[in-house]
PDB file of N, CA and C in Angstrom:
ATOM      1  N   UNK A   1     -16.958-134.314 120.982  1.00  0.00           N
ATOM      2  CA  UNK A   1     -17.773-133.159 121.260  1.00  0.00           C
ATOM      3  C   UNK A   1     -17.116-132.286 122.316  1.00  0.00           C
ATOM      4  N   UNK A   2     -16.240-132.869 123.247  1.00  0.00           N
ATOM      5  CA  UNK A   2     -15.734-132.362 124.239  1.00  0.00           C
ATOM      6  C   UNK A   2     -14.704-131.360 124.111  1.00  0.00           C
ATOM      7  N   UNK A   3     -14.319-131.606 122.815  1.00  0.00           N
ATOM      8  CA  UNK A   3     -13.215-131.121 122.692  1.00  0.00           C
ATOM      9  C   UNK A   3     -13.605-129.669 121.475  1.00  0.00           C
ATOM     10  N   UNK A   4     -14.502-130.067 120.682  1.00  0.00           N
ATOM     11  CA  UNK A   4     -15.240-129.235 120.078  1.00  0.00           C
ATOM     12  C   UNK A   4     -15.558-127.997 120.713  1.00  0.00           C
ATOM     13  N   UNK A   5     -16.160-128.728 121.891  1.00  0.00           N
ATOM     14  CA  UNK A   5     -16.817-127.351 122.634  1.00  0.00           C
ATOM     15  C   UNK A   5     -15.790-126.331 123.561  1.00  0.00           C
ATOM     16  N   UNK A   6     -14.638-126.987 123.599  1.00  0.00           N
ATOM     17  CA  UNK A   6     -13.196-127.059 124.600  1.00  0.00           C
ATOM     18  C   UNK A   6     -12.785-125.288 124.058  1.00  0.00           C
ATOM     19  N   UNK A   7     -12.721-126.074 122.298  1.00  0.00           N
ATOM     20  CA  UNK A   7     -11.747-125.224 121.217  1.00  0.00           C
ATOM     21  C   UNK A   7     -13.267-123.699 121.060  1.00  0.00           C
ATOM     22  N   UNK A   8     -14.370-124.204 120.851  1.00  0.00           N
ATOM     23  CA  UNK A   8     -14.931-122.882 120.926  1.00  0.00           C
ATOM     24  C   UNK A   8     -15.114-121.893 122.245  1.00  0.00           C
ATOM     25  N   UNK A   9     -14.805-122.646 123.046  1.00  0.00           N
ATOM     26  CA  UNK A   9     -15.191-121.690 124.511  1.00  0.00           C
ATOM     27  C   UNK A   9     -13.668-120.694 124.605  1.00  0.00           C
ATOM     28  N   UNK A  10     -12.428-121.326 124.302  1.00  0.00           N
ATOM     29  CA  UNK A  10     -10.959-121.130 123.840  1.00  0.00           C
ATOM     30  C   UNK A  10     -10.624-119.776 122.535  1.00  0.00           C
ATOM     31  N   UNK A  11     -11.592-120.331 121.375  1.00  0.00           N
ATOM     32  CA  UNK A  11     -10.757-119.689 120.570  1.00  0.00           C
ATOM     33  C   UNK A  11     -12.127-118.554 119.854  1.00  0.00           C
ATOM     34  N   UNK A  12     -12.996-119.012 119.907  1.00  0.00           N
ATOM     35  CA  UNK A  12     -14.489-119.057 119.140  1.00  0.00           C
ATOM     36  C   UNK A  12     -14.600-117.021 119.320  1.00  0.00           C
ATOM     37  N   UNK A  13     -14.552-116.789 120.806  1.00  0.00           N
ATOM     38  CA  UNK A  13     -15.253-115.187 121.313  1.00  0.00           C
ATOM     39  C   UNK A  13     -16.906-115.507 121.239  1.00  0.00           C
ATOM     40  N   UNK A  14     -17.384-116.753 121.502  1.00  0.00           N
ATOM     41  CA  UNK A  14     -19.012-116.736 121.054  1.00  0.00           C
ATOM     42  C   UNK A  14     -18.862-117.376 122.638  1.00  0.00           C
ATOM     43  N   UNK A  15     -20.092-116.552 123.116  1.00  0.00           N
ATOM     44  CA  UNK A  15     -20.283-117.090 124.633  1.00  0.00           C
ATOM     45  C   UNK A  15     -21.222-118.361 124.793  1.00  0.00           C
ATOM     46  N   UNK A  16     -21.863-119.034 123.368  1.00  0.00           N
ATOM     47  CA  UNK A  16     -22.626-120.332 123.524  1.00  0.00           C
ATOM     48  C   UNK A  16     -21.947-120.916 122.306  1.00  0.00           C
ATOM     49  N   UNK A  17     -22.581-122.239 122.309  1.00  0.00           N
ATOM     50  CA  UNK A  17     -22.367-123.298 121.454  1.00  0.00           C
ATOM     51  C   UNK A  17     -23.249-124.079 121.455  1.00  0.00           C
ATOM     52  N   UNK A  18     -23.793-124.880 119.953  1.00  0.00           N
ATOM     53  CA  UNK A  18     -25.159-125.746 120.420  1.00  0.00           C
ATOM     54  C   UNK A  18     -24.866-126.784 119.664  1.00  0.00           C
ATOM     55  N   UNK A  19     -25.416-127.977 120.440  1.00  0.00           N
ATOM     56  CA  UNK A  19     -24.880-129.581 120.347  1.00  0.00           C
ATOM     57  C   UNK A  19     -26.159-130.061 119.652  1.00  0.00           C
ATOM     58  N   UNK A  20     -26.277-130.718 118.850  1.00  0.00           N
ATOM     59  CA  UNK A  20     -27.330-131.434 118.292  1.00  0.00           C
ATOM     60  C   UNK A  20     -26.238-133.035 118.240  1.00  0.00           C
ATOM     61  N   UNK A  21     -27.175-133.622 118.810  1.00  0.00           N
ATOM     62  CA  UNK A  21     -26.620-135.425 117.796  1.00  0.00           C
ATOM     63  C   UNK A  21     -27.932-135.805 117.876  1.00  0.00           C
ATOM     64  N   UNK A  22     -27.949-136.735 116.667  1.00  0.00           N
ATOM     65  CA  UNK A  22     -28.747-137.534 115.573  1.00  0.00           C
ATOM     66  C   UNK A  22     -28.265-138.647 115.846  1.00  0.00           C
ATOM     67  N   UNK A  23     -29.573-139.735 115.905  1.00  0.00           N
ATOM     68  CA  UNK A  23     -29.154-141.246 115.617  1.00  0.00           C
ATOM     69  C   UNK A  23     -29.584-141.301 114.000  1.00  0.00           C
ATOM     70  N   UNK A  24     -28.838-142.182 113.518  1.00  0.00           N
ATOM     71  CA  UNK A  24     -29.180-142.707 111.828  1.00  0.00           C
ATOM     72  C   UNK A  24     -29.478-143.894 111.996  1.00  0.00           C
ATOM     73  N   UNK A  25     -29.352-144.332 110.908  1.00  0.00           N
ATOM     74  CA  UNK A  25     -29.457-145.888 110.631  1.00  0.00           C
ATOM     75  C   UNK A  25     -28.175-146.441 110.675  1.00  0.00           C
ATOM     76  N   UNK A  26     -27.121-146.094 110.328  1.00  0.00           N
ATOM     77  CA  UNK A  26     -25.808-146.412 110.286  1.00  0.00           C
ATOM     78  C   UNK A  26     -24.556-145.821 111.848  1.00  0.00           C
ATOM     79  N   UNK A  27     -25.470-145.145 112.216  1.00  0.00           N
ATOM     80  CA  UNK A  27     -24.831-145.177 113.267  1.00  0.00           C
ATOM     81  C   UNK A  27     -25.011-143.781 114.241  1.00  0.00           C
ATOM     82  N   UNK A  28     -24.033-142.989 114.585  1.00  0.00           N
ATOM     83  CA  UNK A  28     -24.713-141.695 114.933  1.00  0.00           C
ATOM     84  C   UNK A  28     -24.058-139.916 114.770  1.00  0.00           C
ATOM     85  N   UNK A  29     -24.898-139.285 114.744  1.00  0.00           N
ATOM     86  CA  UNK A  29     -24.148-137.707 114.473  1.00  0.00           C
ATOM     87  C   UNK A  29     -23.737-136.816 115.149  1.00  0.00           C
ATOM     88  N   UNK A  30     -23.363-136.071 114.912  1.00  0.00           N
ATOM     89  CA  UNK A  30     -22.979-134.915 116.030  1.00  0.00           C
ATOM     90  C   UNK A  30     -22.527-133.559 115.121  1.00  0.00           C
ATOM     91  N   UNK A  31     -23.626-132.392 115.741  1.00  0.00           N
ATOM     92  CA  UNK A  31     -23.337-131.043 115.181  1.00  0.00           C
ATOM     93  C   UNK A  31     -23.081-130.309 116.357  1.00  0.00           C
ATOM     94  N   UNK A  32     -21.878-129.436 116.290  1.00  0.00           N
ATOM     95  CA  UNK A  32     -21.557-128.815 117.320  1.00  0.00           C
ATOM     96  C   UNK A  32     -21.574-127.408 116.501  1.00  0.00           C
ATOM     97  N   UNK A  33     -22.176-126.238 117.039  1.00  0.00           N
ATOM     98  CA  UNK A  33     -22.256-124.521 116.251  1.00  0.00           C
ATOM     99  C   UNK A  33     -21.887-123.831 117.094  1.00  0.00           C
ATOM    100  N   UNK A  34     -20.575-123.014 116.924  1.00  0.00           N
ATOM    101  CA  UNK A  34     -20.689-121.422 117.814  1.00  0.00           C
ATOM    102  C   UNK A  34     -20.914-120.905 116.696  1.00  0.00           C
ATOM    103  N   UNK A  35     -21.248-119.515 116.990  1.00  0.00           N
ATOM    104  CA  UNK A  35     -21.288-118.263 116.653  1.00  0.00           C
ATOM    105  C   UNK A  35     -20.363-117.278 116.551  1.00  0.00           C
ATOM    106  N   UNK A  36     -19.436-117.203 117.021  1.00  0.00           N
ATOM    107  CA  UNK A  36     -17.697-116.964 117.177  1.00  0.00           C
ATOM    108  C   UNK A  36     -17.192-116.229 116.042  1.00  0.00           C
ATOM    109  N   UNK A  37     -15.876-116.056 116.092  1.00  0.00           N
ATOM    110  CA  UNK A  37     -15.320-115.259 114.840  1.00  0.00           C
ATOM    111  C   UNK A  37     -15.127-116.366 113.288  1.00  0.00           C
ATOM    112  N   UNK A  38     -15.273-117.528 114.010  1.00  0.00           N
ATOM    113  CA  UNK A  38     -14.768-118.481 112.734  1.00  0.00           C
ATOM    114  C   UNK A  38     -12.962-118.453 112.294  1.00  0.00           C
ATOM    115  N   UNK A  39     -12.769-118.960 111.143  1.00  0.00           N
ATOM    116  CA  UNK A  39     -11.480-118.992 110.817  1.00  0.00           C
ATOM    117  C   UNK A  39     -10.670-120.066 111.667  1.00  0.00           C
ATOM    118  N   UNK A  40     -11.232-120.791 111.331  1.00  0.00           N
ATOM    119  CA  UNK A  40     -10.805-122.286 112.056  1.00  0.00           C
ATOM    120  C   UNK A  40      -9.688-122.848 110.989  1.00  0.00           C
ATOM    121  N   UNK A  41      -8.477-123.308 111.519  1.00  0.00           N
ATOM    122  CA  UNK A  41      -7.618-123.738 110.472  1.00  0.00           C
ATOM    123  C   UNK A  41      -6.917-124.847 110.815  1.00  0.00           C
ATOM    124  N   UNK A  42      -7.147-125.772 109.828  1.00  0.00           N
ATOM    125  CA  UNK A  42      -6.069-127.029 110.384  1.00  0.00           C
ATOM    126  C   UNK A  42      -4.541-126.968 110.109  1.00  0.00           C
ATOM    127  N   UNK A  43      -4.501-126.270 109.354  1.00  0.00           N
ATOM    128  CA  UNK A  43      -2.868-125.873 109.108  1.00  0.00           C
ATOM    129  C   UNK A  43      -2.177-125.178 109.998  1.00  0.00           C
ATOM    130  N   UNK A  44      -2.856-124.327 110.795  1.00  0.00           N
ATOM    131  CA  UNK A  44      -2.402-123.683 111.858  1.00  0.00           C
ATOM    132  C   UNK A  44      -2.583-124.143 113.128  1.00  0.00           C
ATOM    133  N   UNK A  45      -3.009-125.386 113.284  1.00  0.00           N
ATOM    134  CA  UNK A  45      -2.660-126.296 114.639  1.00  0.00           C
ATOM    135  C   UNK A  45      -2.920-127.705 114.626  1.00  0.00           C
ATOM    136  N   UNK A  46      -2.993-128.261 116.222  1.00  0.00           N
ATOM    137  CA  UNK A  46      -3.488-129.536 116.099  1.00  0.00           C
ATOM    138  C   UNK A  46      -4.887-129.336 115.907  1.00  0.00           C
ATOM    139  N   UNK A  47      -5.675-128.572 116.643  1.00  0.00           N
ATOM    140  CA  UNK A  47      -7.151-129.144 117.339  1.00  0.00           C
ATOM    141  C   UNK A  47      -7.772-129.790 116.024  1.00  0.00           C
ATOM    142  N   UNK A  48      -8.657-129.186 115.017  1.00  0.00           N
ATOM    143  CA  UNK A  48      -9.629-129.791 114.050  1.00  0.00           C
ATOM    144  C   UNK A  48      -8.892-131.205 113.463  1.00  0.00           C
ATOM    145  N   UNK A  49      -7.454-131.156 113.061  1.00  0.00           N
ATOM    146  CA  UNK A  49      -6.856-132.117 112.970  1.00  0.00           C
ATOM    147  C   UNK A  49      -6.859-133.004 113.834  1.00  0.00           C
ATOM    148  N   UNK A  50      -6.559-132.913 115.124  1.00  0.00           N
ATOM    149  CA  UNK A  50      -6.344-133.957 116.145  1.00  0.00           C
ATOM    150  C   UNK A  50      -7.846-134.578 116.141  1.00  0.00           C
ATOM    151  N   UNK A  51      -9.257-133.343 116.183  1.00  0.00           N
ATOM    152  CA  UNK A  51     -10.329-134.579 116.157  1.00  0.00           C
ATOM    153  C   UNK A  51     -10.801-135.308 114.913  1.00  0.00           C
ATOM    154  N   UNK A  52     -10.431-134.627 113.841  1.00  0.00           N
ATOM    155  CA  UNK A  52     -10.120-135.612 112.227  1.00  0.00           C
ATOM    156  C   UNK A  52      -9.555-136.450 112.546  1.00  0.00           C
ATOM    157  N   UNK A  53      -8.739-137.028 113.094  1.00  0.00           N
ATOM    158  CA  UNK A  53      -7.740-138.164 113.248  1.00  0.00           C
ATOM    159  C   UNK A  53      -8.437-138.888 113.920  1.00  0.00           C
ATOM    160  N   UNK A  54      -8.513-138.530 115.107  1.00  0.00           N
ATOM    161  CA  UNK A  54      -9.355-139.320 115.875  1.00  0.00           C
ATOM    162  C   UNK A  54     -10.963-140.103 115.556  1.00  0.00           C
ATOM    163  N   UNK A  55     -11.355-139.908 115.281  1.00  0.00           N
ATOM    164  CA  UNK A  55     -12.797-139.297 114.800  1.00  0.00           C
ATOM    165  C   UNK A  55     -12.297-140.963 113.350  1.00  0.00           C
ATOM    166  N   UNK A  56     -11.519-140.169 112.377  1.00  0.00           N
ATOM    167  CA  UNK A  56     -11.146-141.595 111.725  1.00  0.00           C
ATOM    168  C   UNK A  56     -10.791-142.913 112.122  1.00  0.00           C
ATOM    169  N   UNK A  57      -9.476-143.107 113.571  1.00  0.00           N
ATOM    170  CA  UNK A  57      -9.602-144.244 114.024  1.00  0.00           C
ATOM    171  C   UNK A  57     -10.491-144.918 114.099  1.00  0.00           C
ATOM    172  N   UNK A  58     -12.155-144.121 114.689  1.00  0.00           N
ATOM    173  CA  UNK A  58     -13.380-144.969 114.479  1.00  0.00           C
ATOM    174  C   UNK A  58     -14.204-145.374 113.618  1.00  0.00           C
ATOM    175  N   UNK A  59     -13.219-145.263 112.248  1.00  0.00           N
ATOM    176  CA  UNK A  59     -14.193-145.017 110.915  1.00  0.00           C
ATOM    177  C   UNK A  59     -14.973-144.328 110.911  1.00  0.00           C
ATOM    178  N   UNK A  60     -15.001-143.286 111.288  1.00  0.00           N
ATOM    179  CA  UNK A  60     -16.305-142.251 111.177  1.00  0.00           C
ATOM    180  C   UNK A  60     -15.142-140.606 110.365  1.00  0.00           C
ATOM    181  N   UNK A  61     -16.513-139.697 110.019  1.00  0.00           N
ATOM    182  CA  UNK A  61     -15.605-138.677 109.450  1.00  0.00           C
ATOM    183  C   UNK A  61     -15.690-137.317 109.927  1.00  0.00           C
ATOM    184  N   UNK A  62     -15.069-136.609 109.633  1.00  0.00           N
ATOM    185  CA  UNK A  62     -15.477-135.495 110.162  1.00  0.00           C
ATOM    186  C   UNK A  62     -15.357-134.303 109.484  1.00  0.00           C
ATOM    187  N   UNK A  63     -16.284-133.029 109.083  1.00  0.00           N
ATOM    188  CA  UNK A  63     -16.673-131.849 108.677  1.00  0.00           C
ATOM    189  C   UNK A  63     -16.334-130.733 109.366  1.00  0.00           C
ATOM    190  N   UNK A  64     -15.652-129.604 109.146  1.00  0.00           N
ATOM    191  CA  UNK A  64     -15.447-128.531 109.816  1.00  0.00           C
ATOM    192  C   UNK A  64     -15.492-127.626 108.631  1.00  0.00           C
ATOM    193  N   UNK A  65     -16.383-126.804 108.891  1.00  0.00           N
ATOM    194  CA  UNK A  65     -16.868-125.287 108.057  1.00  0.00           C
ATOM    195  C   UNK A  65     -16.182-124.105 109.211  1.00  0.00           C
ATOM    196  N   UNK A  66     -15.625-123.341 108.849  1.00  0.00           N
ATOM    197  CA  UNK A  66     -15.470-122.054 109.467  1.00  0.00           C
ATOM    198  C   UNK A  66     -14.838-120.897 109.098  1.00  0.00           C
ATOM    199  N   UNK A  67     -16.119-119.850 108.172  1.00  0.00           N
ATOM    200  CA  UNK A  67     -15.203-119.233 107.205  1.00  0.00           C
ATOM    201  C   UNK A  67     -14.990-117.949 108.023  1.00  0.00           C
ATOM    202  N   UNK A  68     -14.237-116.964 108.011  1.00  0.00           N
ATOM    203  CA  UNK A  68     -14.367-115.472 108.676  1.00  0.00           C
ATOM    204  C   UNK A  68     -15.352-115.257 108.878  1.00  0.00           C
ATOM    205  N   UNK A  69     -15.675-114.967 110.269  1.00  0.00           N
ATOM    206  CA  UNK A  69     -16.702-114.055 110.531  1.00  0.00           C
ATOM    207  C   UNK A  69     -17.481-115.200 111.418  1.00  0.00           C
ATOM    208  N   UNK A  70     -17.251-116.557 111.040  1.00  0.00           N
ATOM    209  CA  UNK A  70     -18.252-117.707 111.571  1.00  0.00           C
ATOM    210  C   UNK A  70     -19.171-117.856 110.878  1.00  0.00           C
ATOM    211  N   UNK A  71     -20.463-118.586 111.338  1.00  0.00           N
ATOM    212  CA  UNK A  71     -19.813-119.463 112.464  1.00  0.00           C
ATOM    213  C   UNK A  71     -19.211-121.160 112.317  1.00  0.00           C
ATOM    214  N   UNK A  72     -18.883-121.253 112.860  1.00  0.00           N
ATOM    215  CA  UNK A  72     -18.105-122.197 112.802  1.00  0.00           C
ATOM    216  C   UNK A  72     -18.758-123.822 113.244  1.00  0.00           C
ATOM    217  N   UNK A  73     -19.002-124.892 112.395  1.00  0.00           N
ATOM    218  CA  UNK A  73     -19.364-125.563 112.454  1.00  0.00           C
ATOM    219  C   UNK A  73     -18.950-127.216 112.114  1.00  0.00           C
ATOM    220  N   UNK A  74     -18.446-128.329 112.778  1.00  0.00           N
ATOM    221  CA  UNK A  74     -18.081-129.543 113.575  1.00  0.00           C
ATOM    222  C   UNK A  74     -19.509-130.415 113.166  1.00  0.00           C
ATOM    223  N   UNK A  75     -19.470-131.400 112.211  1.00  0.00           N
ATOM    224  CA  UNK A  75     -19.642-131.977 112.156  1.00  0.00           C
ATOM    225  C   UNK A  75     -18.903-133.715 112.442  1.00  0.00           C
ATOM    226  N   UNK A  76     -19.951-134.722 112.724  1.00  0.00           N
ATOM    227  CA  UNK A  76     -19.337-135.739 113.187  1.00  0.00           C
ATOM    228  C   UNK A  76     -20.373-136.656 112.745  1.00  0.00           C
ATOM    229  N   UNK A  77     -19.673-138.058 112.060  1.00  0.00           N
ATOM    230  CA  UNK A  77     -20.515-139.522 111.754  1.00  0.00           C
ATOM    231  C   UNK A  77     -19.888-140.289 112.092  1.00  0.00           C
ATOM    232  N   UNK A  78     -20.255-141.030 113.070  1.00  0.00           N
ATOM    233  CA  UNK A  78     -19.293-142.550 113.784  1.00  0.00           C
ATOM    234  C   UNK A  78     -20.382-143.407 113.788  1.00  0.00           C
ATOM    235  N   UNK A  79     -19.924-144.861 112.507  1.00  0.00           N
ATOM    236  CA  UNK A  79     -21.038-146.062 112.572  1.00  0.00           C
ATOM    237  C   UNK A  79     -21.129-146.408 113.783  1.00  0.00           C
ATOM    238  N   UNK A  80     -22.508-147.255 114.177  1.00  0.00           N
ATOM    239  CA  UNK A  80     -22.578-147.861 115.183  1.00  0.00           C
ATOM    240  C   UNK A  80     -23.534-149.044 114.527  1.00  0.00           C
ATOM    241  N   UNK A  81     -23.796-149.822 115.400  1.00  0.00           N
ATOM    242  CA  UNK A  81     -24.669-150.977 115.318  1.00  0.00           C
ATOM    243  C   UNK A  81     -25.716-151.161 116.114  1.00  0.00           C
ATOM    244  N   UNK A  82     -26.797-150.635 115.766  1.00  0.00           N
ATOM    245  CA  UNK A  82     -27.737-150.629 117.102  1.00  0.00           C
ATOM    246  C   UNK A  82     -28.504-151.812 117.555  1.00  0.00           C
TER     247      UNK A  82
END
């Protein structure tokens, strides 16, 4: 999430961002939203990649929507065991 919010305060032009996490049954969520220009690309750097990667080490997966214009949206599912 930290880093989520890192890359929108950075790249986004949206002066907020809003955090929702969810517990499930399987473990737990995380929605991170700016409002920003969008156009988020993993081909054109590390960031969304670096937290895809990461994000997988824990078996969990990860979602990134961000078409022109925004907004841009970070999803996250990492099992847990409660």
């Amino acid at each position: 999430m930290a880093e989520a919010l890192t890359h929108a305060a950075e790249h986004s032009g949206s002066d907020q961002a809003d955090v929702h996490l969810d517990r499930t049954r399987s473990g737990l969520g995380a929605r991170i939203r700016d409002e920003g220009r969008g156009g988020a690309d993993e081909s054109a750097g590390t960031g969304p990649l670096g937290m895809r990667r990461r994000v997988a080490a824990l078996d969990g997966s990860t979602r990134v929507t961000s078409p022109a214009g925004g907004p841009t949206v970070v999803e996250v599912d990492l099992p847990c065991v409660w």
